[in-house]
Protein backbone atom coordinates (compact mmCIF):
# COMPACT_ATOMS: atom_id res chain seq x y z
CA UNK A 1 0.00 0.00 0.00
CA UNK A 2 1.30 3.24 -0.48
CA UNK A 3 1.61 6.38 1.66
CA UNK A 4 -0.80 8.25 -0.27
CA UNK A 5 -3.48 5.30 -1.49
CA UNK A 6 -5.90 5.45 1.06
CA UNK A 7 -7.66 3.05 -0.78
CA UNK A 8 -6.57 -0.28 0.28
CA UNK A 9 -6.92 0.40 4.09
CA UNK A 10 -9.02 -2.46 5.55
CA UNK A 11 -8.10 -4.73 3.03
CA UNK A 12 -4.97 -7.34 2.92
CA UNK A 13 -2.27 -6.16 1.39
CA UNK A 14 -1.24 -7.18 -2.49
CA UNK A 15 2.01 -8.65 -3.54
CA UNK A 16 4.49 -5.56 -3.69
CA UNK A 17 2.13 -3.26 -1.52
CA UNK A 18 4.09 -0.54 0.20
CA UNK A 19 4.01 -0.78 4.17
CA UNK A 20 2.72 2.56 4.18
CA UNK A 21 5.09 4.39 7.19
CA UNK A 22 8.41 3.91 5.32
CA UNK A 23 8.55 7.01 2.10
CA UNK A 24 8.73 10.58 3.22
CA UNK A 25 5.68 12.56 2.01
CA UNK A 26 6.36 16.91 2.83
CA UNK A 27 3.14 17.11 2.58
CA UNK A 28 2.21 15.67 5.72
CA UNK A 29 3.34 16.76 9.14
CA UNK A 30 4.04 13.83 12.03
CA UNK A 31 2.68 14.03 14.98
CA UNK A 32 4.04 15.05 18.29
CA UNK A 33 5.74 12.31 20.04
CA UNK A 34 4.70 13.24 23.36
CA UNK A 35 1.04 13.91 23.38
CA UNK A 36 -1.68 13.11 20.89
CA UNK A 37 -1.78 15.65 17.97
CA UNK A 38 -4.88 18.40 17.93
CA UNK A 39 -8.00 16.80 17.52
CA UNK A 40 -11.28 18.89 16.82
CA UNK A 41 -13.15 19.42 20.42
CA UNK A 42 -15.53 16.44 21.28
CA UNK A 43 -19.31 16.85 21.43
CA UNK A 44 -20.92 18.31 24.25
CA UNK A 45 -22.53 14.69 24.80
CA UNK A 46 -19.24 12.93 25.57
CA UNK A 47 -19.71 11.13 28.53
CA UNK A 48 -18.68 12.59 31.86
CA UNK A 49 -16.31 10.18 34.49
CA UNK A 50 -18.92 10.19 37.04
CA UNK A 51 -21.39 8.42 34.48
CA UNK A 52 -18.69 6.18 33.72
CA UNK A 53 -17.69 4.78 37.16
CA UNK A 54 -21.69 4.53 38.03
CA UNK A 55 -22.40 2.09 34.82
CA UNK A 56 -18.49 0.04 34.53
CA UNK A 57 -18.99 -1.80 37.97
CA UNK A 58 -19.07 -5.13 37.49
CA UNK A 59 -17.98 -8.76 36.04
CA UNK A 60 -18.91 -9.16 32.58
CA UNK A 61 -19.05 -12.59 29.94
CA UNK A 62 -16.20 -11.90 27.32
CA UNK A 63 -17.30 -14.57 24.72
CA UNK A 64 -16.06 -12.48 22.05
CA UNK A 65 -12.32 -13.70 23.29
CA UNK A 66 -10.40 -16.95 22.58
CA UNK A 67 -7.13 -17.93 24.15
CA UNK A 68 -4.83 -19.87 22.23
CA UNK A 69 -2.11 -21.97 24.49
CA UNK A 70 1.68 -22.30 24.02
CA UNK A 71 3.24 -24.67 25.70
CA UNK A 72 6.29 -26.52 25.94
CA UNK A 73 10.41 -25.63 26.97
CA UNK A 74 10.60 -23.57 24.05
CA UNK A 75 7.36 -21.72 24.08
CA UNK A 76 9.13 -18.23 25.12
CA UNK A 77 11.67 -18.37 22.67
CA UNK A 78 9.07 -19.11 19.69
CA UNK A 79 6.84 -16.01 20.38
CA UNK A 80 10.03 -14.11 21.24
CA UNK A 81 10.83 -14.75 17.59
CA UNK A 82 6.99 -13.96 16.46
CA UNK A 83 5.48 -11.26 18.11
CA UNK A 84 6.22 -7.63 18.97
CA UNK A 85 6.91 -7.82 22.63
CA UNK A 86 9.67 -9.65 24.71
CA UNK A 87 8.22 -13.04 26.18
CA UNK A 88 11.83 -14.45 27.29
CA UNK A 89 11.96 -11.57 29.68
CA UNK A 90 8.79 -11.40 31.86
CA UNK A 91 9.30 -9.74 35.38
CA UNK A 92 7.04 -11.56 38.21
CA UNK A 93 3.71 -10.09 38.04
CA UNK A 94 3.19 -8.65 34.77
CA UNK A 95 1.35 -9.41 31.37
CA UNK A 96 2.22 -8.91 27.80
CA UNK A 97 0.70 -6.96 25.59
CA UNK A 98 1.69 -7.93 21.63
CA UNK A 99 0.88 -8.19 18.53
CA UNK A 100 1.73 -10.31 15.35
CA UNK A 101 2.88 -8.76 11.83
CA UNK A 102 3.18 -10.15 8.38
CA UNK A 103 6.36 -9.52 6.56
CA UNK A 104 5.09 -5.71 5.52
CA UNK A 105 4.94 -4.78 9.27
CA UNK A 106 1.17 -5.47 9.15
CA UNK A 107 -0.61 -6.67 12.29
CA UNK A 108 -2.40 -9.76 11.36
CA UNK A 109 -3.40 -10.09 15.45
CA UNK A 110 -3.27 -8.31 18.91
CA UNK A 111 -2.74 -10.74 22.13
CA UNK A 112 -2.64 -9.73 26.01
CA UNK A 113 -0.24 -12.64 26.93
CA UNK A 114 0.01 -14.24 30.30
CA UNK A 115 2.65 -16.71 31.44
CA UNK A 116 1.03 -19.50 33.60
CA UNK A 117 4.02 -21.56 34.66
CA UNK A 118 7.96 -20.99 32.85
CA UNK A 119 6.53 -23.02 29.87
CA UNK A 120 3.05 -22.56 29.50
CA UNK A 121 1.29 -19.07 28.08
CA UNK A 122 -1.93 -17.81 27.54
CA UNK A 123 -2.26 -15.69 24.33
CA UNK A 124 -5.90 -13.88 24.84
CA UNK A 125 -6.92 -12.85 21.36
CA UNK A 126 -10.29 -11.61 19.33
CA UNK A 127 -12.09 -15.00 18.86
CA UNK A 128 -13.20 -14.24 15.11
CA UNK A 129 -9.35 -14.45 14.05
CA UNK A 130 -8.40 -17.40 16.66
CA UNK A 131 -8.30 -19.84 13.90
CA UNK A 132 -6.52 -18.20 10.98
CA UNK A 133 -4.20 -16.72 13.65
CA UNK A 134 -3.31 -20.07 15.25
CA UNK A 135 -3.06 -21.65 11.86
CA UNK A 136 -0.23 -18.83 10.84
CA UNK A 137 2.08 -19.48 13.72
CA UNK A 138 1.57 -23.26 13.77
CA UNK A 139 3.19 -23.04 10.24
CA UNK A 140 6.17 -21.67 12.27
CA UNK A 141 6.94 -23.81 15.05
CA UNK A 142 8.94 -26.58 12.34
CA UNK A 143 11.10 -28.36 15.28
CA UNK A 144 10.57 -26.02 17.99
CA UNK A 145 9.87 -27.38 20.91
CA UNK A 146 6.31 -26.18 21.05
CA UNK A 147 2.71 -26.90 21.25
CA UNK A 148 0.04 -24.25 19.97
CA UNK A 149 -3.44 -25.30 20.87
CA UNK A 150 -7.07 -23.65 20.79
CA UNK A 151 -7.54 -23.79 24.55
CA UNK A 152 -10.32 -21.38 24.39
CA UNK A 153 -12.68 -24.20 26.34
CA UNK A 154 -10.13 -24.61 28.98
CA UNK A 155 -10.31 -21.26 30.34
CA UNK A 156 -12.77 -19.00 32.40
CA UNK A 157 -12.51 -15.05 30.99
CA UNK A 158 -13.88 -12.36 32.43
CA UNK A 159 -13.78 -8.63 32.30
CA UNK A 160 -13.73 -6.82 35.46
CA UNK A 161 -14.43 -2.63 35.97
CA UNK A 162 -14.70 -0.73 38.87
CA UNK A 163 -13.76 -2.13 42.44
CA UNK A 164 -14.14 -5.13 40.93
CA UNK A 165 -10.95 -4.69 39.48
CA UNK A 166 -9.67 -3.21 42.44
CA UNK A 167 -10.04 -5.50 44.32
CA UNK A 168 -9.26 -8.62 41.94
CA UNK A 169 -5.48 -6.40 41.39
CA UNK A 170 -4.91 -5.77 45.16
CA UNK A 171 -5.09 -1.77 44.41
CA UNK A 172 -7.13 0.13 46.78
CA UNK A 173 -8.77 3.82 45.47
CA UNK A 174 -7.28 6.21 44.80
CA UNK A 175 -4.54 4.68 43.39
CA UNK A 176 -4.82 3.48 39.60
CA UNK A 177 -3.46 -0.12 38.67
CA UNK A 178 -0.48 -0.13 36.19
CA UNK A 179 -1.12 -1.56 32.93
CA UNK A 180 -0.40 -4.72 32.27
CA UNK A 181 0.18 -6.27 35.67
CA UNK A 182 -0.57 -9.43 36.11
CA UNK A 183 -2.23 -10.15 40.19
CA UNK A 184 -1.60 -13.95 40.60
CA UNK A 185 -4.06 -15.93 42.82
CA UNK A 186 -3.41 -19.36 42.41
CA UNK A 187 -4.46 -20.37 39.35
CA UNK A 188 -6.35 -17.13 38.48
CA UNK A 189 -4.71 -14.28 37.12
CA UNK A 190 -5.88 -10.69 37.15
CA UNK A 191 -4.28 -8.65 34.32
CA UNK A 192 -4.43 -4.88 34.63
CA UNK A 193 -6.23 -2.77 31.63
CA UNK A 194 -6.12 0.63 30.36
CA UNK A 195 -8.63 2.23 32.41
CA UNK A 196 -12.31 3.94 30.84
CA UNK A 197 -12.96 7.36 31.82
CA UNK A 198 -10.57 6.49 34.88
CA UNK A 199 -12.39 3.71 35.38
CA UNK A 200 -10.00 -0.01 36.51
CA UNK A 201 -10.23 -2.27 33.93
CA UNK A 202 -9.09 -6.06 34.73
CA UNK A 203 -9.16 -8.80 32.37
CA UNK A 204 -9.47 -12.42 34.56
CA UNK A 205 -8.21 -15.79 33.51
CA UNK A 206 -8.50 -18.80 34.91
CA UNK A 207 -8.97 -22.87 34.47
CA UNK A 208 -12.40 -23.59 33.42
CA UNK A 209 -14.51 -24.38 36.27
CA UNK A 210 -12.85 -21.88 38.34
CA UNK A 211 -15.52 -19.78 40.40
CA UNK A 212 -15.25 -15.68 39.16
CA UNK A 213 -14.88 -12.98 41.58
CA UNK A 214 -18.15 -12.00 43.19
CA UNK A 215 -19.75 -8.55 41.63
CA UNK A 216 -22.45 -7.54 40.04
CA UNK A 217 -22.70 -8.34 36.44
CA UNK A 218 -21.81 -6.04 33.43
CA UNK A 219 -23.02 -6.76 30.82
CA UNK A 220 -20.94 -7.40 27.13
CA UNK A 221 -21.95 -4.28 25.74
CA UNK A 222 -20.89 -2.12 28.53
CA UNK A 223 -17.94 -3.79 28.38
CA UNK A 224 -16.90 -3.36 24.72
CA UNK A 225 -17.72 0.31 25.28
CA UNK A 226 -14.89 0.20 28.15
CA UNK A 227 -12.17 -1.18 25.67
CA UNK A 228 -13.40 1.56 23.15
CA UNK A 229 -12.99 4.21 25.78
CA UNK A 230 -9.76 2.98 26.60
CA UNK A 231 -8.31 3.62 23.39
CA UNK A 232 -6.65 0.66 23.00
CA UNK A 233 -7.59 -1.43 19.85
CA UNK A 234 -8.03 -5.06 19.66
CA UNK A 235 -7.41 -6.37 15.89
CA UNK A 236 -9.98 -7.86 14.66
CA UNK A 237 -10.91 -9.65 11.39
CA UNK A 238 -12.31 -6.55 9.54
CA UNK A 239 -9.19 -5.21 10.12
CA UNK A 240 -6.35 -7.30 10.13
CA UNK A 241 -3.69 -6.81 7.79
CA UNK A 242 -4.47 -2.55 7.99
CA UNK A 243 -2.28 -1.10 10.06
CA UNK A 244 1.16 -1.17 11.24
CA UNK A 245 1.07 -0.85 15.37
CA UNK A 246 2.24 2.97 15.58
CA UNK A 247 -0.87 3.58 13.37
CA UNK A 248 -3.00 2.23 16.51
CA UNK A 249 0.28 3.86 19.33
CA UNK A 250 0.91 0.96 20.75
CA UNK A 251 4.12 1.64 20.67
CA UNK A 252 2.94 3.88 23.78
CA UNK A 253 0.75 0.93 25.37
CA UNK A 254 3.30 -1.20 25.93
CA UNK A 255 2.56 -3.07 22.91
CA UNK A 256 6.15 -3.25 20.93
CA UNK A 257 10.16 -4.09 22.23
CA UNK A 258 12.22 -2.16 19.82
CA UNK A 259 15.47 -3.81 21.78
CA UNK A 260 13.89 -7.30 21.49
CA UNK A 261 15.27 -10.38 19.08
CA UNK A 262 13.52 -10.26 15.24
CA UNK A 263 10.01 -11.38 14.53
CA UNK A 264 7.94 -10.86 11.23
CA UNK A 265 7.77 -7.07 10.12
CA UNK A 266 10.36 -5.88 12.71
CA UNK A 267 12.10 -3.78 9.89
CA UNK A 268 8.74 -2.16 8.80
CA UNK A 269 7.52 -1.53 12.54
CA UNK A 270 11.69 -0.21 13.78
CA UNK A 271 11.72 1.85 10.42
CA UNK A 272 8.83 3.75 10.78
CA UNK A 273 9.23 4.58 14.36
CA UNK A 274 13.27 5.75 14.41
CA UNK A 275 12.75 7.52 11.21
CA UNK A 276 10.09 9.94 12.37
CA UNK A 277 7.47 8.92 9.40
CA UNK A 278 4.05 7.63 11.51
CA UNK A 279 1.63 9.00 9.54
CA UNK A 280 -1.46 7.79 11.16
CA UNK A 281 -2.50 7.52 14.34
CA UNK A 282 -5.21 6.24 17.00
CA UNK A 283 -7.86 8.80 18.14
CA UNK A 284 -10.78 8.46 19.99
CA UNK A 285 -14.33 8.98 17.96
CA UNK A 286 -18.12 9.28 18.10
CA UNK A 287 -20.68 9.59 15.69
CA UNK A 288 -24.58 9.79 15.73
CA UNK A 289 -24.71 6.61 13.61
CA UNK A 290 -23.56 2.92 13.67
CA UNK A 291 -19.66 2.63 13.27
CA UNK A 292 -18.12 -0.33 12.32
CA UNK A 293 -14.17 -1.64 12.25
CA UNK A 294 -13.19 -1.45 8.52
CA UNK A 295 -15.59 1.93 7.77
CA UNK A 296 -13.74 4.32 5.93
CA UNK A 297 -13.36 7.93 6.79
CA UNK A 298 -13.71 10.92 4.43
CA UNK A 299 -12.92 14.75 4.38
CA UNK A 300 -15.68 16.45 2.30
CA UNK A 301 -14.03 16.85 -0.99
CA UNK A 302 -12.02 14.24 -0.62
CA UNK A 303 -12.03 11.01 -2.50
CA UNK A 304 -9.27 9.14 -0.74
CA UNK A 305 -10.13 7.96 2.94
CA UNK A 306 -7.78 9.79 5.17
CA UNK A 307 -9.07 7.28 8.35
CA UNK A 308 -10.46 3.87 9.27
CA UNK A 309 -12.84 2.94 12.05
CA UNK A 310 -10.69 0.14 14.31
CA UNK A 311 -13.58 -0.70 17.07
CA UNK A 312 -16.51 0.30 17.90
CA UNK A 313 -19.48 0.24 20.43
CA UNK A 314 -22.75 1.59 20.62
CA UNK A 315 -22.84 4.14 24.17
CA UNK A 316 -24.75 3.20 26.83
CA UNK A 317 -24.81 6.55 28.30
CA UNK A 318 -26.16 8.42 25.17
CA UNK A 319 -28.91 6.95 22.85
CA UNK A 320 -28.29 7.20 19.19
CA UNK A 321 -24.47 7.54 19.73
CA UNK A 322 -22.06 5.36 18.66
CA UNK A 323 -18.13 5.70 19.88
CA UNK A 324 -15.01 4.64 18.31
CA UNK A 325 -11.49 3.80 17.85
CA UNK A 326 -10.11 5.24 14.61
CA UNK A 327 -6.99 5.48 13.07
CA UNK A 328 -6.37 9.17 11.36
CA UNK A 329 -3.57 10.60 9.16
CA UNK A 330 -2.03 13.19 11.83
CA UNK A 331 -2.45 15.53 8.76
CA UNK A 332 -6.24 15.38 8.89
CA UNK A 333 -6.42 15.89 12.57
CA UNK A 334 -3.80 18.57 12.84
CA UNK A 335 -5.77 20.81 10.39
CA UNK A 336 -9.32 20.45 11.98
CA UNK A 337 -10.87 18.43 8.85
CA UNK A 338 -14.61 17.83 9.39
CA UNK A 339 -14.66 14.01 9.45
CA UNK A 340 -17.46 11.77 7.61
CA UNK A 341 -18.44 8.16 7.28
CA UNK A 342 -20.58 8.31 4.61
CA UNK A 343 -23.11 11.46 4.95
CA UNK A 344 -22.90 11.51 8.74
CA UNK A 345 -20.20 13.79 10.77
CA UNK A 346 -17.56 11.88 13.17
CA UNK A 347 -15.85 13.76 15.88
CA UNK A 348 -12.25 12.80 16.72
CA UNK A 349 -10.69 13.71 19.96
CA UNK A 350 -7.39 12.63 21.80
CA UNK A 351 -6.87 9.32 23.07
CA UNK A 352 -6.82 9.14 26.95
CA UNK A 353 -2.91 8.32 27.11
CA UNK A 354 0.53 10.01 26.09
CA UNK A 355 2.36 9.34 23.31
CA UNK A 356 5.75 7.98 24.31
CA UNK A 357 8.95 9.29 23.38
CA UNK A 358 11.35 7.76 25.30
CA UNK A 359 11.65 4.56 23.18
């Protein structure tokens, strides 16, 4: 894909396809590394914290996960060598979060990866690319000694907001959990989030059978509001093959080891992040109209795209309103562009995290 053909995003790359981060283009202007570039102001209808914290209390169902299981002495060093974060060098009591490129850089999958024992890990992952996902690496494990399983069955998942998560992470208010730790109780692990609105966030895994916390239940919805409002995307299958990670920052989420071993794409992903040329990046949205991952974004007058929507998730708080995750050329958001999908206005504003510099 090229730097300027806005036309393939969304849609796998073709043979020869430009990564789309590596040529220089004057034209456009990067972003800040340090704080989200100017978005235009959000509506007056964005929902306040206080609304928030009163509806994400709660255990919700995550069906929409799967996990798929590595296991074996040489589990670490195969997704060392496959995805985007370091799994040979775990500290005690924390997560991973990683994704998986093609060749081009290209993230084909995004996993929050826990390590259950030295050889045994947990790859949590968007259940409508589980299979094509696991079928990818499995063509990669050759003599390794590895096994790569669907072990979406033999595991409990549940998202936890609120003091739920507080108290499932040992972190007592006011104090905010930091991402990506991993709270060990027995078998059960409690893996810190990116908080909603300042809202904890906890994802929960355990052996199937295992009994969940006790809270009151949150429902799915609610739930896939929370990740939206998080600002950190999940890939799924609308979307795979559409962005390199910078174009979603995670980079800045803990999601990519530039000092870390090769794995697929690592020259794409290093490339565009040491040579100052992200052109895109993640923003939050909302729109008074369904989104959906893979909608393209215009600028009337426009006939390129300059955006994607990544996730989306109707809001519980607002009737008729509909709130995103979108990746935007900086560009587009640095000059104020009115934003469309289709005939209806979308409002970008700054995700709730800073960009990292200090890579």
């Amino acid at each position: 894909m090229q730097e300027g053909d806005e036309s393939q995003w969304g849609k796998s790359p073709r043979p020869g396809d430009d990564p789309g981060c590596e040529h220089d283009n004057s034209a456009m202007t990067s972003p800040s590394p340090t704080a989200s570039p100017r978005a235009p102001a959000a509506s007056e209808a964005t929902p306040s914290p206080a609304n928030a914290a009163t509806l994400l209390e709660g255990i919700a169902a995550l069906p929409h996960l799967g996990v798929i299981r590595a296991q074996g002495e040489e589990a670490a060093k195969f997704l060392q060598g496959q995805l985007t974060q370091d799994f040979m060098l775990i500290p005690e009591g924390r997560a991973r979060f990683a994704g998986y490129c093609s060749p081009k850089g290209r993230l084909l999958a995004s996993f929050v990866g826990v390590r259950l024992a030295a050889d045994d890990f947990a790859l949590v992952v968007s259940a409508d690319i589980l299979a094509p996902t696991l079928k990818r690496l499995s063509m990669f494990v050759l003599r390794a000694k590895v096994k790569l399983s669907d072990a979406t069955a033999a595991f409990e998942l549940r998202g936890l907001a609120g003091e739920a998560a507080r108290s499932a992470l040992g972190v007592a208010a006011p104090a905010m959990p930091e991402p990506w730790t991993d709270q060990v109780q027995g078998e059960a692990h409690a893996v810190a989030l990116y908080p909603a609105d300042g809202v904890p966030r906890a994802l929960w895994l355990a052996p199937a059978g295992t009994t969940p916390p006790e809270a009151a239940t949150l429902s799915e919805a609610a739930w896939l509001w929370s990740e939206v409002r998080s600002g950190v995307a999940t890939i799924t299958a609308p979307v795979v093959e559409a962005f390199v990670p910078q174009m979603l920052n995670y980079e800045s989420v803990g999601g990519v080891n530039f000092k870390k071993g090769c794995y697929p794409g690592q020259e794409v992903v290093a490339r565009s992040q040491f040579r100052g040329q992200i052109k895109r990046r993640a923003f939050n949205a909302q729109a008074q109209t369904p989104l959906a991952p893979g909608q393209e974004l215009l600028v009337t007058g426009e006939d390129q795209p300059c955006g994607i929507v990544v996730q989306a998730a109707p809001s519980p708080l607002l009737t008729g309103h509909w709130e995103a995750i979108v990746s935007l050329q900086a560009q587009t958001v640095q000059a104020q562009a009115p934003l469309f999908c289709g005939p209806h206005p979308v409002q970008s504003a700054p995700v709730p995290y800073t960009l990292r510099d200090d890579l």
